[in-house]
N, C-alpha and C. Protein backbone atom coordinates (compact mmCIF):
# COMPACT_ATOMS: atom_id res chain seq x y z
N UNK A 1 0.81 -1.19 0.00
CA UNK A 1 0.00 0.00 0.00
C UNK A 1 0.86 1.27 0.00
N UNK A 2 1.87 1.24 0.49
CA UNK A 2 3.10 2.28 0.84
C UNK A 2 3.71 2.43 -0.30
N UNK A 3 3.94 1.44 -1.14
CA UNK A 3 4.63 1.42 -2.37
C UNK A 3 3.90 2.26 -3.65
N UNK A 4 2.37 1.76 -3.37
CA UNK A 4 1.88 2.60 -4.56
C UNK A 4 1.77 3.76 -4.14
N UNK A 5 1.83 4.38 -3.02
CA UNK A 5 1.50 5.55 -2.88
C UNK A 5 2.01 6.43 -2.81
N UNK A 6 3.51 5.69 -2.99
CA UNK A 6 5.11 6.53 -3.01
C UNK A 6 4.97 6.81 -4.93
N UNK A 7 4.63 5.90 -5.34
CA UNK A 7 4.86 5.86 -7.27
C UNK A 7 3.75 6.97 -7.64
N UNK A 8 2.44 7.06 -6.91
CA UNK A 8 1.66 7.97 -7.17
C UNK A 8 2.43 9.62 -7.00
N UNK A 9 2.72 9.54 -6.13
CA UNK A 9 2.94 10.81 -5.96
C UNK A 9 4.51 11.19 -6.46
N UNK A 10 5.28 10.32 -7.37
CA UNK A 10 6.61 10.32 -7.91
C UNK A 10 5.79 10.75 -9.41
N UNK A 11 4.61 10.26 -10.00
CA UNK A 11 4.47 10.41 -11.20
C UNK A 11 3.96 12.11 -11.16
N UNK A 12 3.17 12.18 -9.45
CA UNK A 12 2.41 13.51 -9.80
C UNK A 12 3.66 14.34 -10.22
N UNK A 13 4.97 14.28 -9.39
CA UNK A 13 5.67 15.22 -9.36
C UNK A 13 6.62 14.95 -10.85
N UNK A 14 6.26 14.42 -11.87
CA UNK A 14 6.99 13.80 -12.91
C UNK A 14 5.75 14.78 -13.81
N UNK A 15 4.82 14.74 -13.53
CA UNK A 15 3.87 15.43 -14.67
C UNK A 15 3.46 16.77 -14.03
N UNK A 16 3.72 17.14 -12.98
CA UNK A 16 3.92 18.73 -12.82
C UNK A 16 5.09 19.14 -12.99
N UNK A 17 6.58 18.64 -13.11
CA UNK A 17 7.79 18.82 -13.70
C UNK A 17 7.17 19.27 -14.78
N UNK A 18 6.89 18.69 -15.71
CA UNK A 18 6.52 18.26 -17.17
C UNK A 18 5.80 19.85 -17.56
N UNK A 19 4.10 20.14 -16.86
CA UNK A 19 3.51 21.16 -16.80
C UNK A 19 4.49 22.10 -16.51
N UNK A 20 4.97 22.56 -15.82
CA UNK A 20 5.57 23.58 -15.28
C UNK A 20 6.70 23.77 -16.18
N UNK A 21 7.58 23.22 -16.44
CA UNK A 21 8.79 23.44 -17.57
C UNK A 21 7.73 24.00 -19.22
N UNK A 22 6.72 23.47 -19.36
CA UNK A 22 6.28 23.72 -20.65
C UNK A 22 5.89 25.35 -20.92
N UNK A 23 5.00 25.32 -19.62
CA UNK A 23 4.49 27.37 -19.24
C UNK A 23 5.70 28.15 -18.99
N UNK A 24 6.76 27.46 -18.29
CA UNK A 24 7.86 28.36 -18.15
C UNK A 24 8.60 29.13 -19.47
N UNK A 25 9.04 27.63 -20.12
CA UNK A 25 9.59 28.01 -21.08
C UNK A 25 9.09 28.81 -22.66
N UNK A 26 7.73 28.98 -22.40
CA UNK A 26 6.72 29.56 -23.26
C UNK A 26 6.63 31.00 -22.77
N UNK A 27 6.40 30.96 -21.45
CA UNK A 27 6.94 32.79 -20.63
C UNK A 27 7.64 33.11 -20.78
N UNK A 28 8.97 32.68 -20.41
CA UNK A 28 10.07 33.14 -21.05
C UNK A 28 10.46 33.80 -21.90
N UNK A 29 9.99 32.64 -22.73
CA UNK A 29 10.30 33.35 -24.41
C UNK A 29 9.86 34.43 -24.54
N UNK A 30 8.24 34.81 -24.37
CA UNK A 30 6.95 35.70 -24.47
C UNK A 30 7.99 37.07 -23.80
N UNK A 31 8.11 36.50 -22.60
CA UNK A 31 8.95 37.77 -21.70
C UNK A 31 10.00 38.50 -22.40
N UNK A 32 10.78 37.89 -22.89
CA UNK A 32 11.68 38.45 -23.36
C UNK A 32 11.22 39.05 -24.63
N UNK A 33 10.73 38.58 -25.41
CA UNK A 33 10.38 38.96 -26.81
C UNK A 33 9.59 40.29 -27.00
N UNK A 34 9.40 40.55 -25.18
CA UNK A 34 8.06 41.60 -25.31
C UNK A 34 8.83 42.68 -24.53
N UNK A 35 9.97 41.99 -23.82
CA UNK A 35 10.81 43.65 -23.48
C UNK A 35 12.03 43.99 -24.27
N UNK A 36 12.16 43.04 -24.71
CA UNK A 36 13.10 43.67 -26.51
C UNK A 36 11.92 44.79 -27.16
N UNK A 37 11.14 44.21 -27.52
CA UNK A 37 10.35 45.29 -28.55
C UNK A 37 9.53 46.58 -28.02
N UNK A 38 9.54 46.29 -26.36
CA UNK A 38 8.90 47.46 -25.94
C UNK A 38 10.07 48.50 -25.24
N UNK A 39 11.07 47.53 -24.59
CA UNK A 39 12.17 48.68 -23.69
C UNK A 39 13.16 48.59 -24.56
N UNK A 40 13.32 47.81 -24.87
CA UNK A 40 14.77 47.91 -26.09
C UNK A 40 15.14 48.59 -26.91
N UNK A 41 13.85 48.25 -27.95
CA UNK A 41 13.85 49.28 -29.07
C UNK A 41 12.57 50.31 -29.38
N UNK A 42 11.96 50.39 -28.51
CA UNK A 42 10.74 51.28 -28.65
C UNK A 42 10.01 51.20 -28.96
N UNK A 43 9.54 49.49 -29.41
CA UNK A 43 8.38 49.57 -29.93
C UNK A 43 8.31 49.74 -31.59
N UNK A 44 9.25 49.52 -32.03
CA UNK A 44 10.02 50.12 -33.65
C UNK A 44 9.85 48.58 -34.65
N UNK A 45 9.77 47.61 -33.17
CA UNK A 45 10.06 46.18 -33.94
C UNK A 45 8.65 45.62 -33.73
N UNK A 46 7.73 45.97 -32.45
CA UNK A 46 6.52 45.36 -32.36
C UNK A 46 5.58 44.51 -33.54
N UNK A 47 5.64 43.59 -33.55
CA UNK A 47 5.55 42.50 -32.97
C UNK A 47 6.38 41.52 -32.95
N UNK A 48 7.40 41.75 -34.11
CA UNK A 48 7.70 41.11 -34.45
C UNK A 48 9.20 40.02 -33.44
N UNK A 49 9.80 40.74 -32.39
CA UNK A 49 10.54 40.19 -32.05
C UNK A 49 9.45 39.42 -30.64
N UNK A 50 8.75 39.73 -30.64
CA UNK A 50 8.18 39.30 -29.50
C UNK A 50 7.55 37.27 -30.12
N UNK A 51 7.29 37.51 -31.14
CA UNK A 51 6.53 36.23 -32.11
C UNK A 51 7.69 35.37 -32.16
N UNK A 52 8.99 35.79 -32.04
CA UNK A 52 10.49 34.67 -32.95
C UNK A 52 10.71 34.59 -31.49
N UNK A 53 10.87 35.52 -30.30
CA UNK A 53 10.85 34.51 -29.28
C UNK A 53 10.22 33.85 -28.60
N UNK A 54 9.04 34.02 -28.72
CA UNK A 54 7.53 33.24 -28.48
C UNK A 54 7.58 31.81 -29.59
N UNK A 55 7.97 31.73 -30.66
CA UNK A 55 8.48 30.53 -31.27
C UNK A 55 9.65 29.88 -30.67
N UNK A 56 10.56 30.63 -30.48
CA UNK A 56 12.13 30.05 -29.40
C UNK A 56 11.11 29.44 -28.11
N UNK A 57 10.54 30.09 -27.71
CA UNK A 57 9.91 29.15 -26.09
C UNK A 57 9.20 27.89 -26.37
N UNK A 58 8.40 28.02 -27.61
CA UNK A 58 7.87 26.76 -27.42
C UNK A 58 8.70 25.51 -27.92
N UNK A 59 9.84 26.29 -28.98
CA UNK A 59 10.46 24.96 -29.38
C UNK A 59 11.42 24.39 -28.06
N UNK A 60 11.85 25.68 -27.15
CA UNK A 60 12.74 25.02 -26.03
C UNK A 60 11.63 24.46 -24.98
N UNK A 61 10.07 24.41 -25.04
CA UNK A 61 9.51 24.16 -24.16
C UNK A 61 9.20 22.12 -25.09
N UNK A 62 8.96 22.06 -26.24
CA UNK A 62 9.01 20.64 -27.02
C UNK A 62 10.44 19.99 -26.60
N UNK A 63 11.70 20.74 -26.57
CA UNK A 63 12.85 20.21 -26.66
C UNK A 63 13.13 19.63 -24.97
N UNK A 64 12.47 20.65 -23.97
CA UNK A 64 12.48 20.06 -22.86
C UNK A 64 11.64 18.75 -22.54
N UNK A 65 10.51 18.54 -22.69
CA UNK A 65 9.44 17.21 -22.93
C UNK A 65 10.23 16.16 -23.78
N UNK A 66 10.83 16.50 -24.70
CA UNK A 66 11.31 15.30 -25.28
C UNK A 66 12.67 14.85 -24.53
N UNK A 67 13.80 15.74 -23.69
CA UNK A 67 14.73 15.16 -22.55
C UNK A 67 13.99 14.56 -21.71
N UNK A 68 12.61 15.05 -21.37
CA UNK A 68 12.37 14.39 -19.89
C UNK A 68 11.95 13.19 -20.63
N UNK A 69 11.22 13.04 -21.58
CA UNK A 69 10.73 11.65 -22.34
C UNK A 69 12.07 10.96 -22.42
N UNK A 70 12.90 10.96 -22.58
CA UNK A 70 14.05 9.94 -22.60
C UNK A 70 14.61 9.51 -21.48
N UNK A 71 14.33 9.87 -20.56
CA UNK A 71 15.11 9.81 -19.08
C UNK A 71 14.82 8.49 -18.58
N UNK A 72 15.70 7.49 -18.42
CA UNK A 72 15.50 6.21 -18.17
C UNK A 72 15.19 6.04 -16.75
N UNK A 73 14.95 7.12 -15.80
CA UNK A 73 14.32 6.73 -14.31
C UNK A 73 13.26 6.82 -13.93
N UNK A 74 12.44 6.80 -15.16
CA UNK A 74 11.03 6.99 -14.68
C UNK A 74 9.81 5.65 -15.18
């Protein structure tokens, strides 16, 4: 009974890893992309740098899911 209830709560924390790295790395990107174009450059580049790092987050947010998908301890 102890055993499953240790694996339950190893997976919760394996798929809120998972959640949480995906929003992060999607903010991130968003974050940055949106104070380049607003404090950086004035607003001169809007929208556009904010969209290429909003694409950079999600591909580093896919690239993170696919390390944790390989990780042989789970």
């Amino acid at each position: 009974m102890a055993g499953e209830r240790q694996e339950v709560w190893k997976l919760l924390t394996i798929f809120g890893t998972i959640g949480m790295t995906m929003v992060f790395s999607v903010f991130i990107g968003l974050g940055i992309g949106y104070f380049l174009d607003h404090k950086v450059f004035d607003g001169r580049t809007a929208p556009w740098l904010t969209l290429i790092f909003l694409g950079f987050g999600i591909a580093a947010a896919f690239k993170n899911l696919y390390v944790l998908s390989q990780r042989k301890d789970l």
